[in-house]
N, C-alpha and C. Protein backbone atom coordinates (compact mmCIF):
# COMPACT_ATOMS: atom_id res chain seq x y z
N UNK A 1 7.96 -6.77 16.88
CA UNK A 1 7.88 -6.30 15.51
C UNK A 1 6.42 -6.33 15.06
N UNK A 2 6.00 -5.59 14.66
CA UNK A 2 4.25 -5.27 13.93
C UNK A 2 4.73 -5.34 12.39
N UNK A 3 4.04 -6.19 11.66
CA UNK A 3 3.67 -6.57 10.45
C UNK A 3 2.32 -5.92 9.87
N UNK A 4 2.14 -4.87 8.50
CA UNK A 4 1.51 -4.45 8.26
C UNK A 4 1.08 -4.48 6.51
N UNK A 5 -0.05 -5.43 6.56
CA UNK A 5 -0.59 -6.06 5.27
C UNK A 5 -1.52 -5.38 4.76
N UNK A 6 -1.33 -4.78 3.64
CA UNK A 6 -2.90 -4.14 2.82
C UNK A 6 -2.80 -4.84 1.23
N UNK A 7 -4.20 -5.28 1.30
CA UNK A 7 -4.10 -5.35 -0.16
C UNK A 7 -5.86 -4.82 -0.70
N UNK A 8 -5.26 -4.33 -2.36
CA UNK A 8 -6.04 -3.38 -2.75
C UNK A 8 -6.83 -4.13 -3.93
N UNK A 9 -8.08 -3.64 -4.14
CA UNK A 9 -8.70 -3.99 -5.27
C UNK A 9 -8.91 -2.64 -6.27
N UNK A 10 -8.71 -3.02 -6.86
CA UNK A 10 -8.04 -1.34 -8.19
C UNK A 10 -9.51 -1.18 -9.26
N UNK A 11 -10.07 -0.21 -9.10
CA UNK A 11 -11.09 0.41 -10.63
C UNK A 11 -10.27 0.14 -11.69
N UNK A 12 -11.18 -0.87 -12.71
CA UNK A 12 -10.66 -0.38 -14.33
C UNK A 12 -9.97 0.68 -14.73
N UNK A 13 -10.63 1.89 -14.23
CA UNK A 13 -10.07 3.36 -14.58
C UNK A 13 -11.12 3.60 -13.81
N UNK A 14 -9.61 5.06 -13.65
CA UNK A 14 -9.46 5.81 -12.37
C UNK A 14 -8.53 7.01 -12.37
N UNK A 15 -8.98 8.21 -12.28
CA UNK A 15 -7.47 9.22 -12.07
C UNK A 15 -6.97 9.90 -13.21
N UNK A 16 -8.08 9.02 -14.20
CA UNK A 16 -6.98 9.43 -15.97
C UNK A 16 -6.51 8.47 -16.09
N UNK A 17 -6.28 6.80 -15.50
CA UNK A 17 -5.29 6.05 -16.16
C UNK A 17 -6.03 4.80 -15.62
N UNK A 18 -5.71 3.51 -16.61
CA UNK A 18 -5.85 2.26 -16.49
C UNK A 18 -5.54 1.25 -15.43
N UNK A 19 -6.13 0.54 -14.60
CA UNK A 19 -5.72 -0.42 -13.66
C UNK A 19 -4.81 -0.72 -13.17
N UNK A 20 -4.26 -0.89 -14.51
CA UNK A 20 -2.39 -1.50 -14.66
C UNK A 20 -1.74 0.07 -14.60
N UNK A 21 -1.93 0.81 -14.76
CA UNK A 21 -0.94 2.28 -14.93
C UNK A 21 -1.25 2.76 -14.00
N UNK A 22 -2.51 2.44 -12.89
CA UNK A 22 -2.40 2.67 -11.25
C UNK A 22 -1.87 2.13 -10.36
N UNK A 23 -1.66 0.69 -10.67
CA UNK A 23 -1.08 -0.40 -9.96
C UNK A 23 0.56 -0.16 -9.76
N UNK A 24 1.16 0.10 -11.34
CA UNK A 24 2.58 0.67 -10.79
C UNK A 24 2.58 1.71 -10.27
N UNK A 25 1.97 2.76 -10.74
CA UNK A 25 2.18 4.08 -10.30
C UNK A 25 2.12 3.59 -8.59
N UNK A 26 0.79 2.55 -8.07
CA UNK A 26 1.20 2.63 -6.18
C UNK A 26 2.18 2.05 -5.99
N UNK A 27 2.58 0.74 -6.60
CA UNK A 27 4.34 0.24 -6.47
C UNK A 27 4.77 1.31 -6.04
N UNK A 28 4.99 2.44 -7.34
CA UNK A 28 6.29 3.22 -7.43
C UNK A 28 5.98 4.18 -6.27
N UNK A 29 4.65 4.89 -6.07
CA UNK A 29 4.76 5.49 -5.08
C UNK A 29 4.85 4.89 -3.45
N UNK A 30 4.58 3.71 -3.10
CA UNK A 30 4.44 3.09 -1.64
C UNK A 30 6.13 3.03 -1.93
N UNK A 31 6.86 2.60 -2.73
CA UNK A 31 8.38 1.57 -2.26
C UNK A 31 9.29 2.96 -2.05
N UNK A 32 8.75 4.21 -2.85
CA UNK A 32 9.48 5.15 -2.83
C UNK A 32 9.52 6.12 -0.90
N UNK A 33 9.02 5.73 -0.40
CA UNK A 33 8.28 6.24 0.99
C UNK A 33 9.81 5.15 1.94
N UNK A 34 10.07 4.14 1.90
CA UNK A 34 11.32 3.89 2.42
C UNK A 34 12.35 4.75 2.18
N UNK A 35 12.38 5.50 2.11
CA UNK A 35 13.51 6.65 1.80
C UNK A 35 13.01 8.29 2.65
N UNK A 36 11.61 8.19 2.81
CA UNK A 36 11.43 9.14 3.52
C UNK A 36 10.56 8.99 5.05
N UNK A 37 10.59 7.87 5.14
CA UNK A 37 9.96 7.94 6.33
C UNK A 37 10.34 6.83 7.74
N UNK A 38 11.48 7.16 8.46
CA UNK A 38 12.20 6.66 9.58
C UNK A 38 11.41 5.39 9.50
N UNK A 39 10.67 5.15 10.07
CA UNK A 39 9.79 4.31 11.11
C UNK A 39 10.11 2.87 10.38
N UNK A 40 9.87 3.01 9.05
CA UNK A 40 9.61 1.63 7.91
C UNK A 40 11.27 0.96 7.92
N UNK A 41 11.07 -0.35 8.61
CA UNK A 41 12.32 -1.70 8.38
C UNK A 41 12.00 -1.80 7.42
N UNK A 42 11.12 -2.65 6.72
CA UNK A 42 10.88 -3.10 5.52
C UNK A 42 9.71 -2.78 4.50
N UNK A 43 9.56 -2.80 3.71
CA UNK A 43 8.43 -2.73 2.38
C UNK A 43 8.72 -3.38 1.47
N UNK A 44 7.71 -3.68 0.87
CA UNK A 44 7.23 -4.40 -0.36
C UNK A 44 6.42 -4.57 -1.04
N UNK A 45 6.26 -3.60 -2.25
CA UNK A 45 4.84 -4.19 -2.94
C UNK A 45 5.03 -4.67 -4.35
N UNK A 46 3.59 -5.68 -4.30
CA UNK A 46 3.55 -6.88 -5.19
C UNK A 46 2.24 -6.31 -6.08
N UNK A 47 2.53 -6.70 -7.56
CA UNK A 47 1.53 -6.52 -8.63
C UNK A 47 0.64 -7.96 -8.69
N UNK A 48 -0.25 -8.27 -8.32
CA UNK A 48 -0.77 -9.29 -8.81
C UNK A 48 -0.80 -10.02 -10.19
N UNK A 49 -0.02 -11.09 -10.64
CA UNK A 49 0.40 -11.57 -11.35
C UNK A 49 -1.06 -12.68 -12.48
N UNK A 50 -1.83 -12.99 -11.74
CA UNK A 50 -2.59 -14.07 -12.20
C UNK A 50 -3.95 -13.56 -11.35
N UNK A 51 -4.84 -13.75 -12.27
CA UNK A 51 -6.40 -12.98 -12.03
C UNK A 51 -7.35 -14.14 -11.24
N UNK A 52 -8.53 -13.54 -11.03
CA UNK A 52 -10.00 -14.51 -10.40
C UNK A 52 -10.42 -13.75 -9.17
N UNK A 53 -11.49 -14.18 -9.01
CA UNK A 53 -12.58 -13.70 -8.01
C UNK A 53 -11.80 -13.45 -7.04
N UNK A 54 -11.22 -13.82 -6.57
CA UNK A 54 -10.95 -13.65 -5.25
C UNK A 54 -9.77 -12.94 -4.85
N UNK A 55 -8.81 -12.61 -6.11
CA UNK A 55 -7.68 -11.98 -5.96
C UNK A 55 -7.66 -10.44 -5.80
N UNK A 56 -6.64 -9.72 -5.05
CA UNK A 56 -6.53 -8.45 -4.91
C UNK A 56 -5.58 -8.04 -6.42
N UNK A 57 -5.47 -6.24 -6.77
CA UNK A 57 -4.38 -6.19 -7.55
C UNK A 57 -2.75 -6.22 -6.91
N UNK A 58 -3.34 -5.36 -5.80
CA UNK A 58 -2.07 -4.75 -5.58
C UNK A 58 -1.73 -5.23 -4.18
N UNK A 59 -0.56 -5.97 -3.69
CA UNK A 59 -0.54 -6.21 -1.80
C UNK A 59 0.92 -4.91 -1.54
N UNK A 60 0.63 -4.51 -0.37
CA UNK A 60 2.27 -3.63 0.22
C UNK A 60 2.23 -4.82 1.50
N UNK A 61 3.60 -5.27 1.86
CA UNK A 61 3.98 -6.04 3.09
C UNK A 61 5.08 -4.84 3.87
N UNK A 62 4.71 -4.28 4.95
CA UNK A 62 5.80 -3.86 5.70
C UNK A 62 6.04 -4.12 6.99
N UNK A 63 7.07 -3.75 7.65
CA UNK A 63 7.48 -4.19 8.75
C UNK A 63 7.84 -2.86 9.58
N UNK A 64 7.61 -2.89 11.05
CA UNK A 64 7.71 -1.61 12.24
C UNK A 64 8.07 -1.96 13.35
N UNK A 65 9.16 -1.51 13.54
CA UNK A 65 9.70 -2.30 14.93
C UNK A 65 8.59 -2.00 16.52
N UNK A 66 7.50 -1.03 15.82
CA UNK A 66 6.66 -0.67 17.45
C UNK A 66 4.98 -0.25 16.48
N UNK A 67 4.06 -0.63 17.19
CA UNK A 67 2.84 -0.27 17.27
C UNK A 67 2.68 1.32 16.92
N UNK A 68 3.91 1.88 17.62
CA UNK A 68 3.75 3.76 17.85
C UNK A 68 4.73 3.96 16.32
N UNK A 69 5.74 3.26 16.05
CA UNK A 69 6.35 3.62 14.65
C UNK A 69 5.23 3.33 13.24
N UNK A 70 4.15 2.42 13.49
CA UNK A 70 3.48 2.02 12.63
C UNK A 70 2.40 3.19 12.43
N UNK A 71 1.79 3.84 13.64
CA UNK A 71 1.13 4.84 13.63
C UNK A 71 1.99 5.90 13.28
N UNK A 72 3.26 6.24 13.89
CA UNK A 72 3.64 7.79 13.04
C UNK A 72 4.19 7.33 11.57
N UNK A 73 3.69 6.47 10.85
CA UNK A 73 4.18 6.42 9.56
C UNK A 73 2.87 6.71 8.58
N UNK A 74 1.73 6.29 9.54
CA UNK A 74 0.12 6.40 8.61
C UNK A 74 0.07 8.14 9.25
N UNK A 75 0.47 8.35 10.22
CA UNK A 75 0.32 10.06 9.73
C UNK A 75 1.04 10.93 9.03
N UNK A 76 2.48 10.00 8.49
CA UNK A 76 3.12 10.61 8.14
C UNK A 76 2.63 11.52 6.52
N UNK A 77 3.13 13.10 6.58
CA UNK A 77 2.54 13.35 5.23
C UNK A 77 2.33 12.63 3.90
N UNK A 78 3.94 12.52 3.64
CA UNK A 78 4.28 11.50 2.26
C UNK A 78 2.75 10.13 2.22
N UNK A 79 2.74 9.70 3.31
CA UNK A 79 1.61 8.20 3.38
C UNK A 79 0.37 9.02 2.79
N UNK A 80 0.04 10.01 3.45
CA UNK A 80 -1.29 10.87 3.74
C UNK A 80 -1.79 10.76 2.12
N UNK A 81 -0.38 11.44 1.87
CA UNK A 81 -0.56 12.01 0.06
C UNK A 81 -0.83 11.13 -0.53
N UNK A 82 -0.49 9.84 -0.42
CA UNK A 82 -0.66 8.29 -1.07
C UNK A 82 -1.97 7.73 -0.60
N UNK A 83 -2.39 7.60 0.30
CA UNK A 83 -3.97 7.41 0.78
C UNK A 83 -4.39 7.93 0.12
N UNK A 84 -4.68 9.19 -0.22
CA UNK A 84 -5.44 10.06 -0.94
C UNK A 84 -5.65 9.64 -2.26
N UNK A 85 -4.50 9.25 -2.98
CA UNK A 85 -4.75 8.25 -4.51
C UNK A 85 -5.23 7.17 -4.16
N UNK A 86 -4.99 6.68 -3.22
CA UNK A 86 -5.41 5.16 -3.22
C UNK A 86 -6.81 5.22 -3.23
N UNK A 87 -7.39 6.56 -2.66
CA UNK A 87 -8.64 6.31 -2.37
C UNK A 87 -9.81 6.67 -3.71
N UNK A 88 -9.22 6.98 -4.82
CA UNK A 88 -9.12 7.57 -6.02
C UNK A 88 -9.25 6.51 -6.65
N UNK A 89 -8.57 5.31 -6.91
CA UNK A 89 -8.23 4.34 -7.46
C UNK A 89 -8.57 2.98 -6.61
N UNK A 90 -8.95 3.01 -5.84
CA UNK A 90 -9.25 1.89 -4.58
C UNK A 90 -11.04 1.65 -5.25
N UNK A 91 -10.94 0.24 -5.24
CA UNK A 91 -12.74 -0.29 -5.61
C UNK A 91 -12.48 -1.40 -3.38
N UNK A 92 -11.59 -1.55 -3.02
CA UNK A 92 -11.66 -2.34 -1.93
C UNK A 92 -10.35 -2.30 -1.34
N UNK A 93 -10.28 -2.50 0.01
CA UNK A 93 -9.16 -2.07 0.60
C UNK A 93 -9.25 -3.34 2.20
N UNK A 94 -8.26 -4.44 1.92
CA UNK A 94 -8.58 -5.56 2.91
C UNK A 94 -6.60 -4.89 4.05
N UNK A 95 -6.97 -5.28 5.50
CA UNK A 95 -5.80 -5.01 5.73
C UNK A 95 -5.61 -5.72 7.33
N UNK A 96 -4.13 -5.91 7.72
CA UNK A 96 -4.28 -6.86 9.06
C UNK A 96 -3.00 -6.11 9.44
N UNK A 97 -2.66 -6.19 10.67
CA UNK A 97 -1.57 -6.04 11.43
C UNK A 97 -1.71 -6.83 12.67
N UNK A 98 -0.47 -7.38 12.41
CA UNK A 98 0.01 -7.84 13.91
C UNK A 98 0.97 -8.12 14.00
N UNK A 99 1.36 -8.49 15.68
CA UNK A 99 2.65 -8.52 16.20
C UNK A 99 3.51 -9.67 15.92
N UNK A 100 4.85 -10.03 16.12
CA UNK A 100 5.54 -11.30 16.12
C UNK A 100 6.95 -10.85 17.24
């Protein structure tokens, strides 16, 4: 199983909208992508709750039963289209994968 961690650091504003009105909007758009894209066992994303230096806004946790399902899901269009905001709204972008 490959485990796949990103977490984001979000612009004040960005896109036309506020930190917080980007932050759900990637919730709503990353959790909505389990519905269209085979590959994904699991997802999850988290709003950062409590602030400071060192915290991200936004984390997605997902899960891929193969290395090759994890890659056809980052090419998948739907992802593509979501990168593309993220990168809009992204001030930092930390991320890990690995196996268990």
């Amino acid at each position: 199983m490959i485990k796949h961690i990103v977490m984001w650091r979000l612009k004040d504003y960005a896109d036309g909208e506020s930190k917080d009105e980007n932050a759900k909007k990637l919730k709503n758009h990353l959790e909505s992508l389990k519905d269209k894209i085979k590959e994904i066992k699991r997802i999850e994303v988290g709003i950062n709750i409590k602030g400071g230096d060192a915290c991200s806004d936004v984390v997605l946790y997902s899960e891929f039963d193969s290395i090759d399902d994890l890659e056809a899901y980052q090419k998948h269009p739907d992802h593509v289209k979501i990168a593309e905001f993220v990168n809009k709204i992204r001030l930092e972008r930390r991320v890990v994968n690995y196996e268990v």
